[in-house]
Protein backbone atom coordinates (compact mmCIF):
# COMPACT_ATOMS: atom_id res chain seq x y z
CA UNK A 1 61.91 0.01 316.89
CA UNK A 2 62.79 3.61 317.44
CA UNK A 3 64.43 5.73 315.81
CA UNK A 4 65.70 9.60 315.49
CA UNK A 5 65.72 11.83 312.83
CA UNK A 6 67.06 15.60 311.91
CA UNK A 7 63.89 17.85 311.20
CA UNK A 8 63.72 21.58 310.25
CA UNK A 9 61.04 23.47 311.97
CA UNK A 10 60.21 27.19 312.18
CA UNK A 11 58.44 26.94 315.27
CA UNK A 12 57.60 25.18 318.68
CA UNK A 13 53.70 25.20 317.64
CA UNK A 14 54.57 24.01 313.90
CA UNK A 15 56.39 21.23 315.53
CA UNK A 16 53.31 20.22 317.48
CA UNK A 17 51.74 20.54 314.22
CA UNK A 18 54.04 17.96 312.55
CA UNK A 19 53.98 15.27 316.08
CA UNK A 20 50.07 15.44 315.50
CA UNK A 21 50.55 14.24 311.78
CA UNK A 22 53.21 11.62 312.33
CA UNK A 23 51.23 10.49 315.36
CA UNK A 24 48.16 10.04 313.30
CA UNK A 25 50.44 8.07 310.57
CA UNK A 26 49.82 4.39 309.98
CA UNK A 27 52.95 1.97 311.34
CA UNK A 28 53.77 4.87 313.89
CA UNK A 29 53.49 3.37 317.69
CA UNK A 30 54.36 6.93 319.31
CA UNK A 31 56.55 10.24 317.90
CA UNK A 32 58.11 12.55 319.93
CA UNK A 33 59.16 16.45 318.06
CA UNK A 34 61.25 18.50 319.72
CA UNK A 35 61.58 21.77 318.83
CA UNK A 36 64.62 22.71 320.35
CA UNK A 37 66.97 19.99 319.40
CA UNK A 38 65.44 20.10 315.74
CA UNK A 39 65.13 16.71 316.52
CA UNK A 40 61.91 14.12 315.69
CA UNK A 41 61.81 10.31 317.74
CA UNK A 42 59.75 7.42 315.88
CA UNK A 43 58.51 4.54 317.61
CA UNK A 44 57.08 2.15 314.88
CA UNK A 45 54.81 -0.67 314.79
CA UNK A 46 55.88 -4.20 314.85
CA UNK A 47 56.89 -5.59 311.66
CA UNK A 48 56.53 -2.37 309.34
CA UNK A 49 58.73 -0.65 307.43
CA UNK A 50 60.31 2.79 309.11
CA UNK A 51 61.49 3.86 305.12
CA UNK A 52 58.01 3.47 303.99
CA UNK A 53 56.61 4.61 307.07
CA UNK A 54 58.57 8.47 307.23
CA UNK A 55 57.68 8.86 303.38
CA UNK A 56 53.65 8.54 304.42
CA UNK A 57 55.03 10.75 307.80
CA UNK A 58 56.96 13.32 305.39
CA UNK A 59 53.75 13.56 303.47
CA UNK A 60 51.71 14.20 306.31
CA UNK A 61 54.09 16.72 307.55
CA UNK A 62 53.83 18.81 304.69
CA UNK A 63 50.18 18.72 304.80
CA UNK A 64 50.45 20.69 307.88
CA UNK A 65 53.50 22.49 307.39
CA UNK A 66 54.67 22.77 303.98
CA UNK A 67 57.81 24.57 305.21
CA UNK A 68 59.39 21.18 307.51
CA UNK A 69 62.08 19.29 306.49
CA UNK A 70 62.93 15.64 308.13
CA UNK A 71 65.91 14.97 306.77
CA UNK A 72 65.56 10.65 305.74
């Protein structure tokens, strides 16, 4: 299942930053950030749960870059 969410980003490399993170999430198939549209693209695993799954992505976000937003 795929789905889009609004994200705040200062910058093109911070949101490579944050696609490396939510890539590297458990229950996320593939993520796509784009910088430009302030926009982030979640493909998730079969059978999890996408809720659960962006809290773990927020987290691992703001590991990177404590100044994103994805707005859940």
């Amino acid at each position: 299942m795929k789905k889009t969410y609004k994200i705040e980003v200062d910058c093109a490399n911070c949101a490579n930053k944050m696609e490396d993170a939510a890539r590297n999430t458990a229950g996320v198939k593939e993520v796509t950030v784009n910088f430009m549209t302030q926009k982030m693209i979640v493909d998730f695993n079969e059978g999890t749960d996408p809720a659960a799954v962006m809290k773990d992505v927020l987290s691992a976000c703001k590991k990177v870059e404590e100044d994103c937003e994805i707005y859940l």
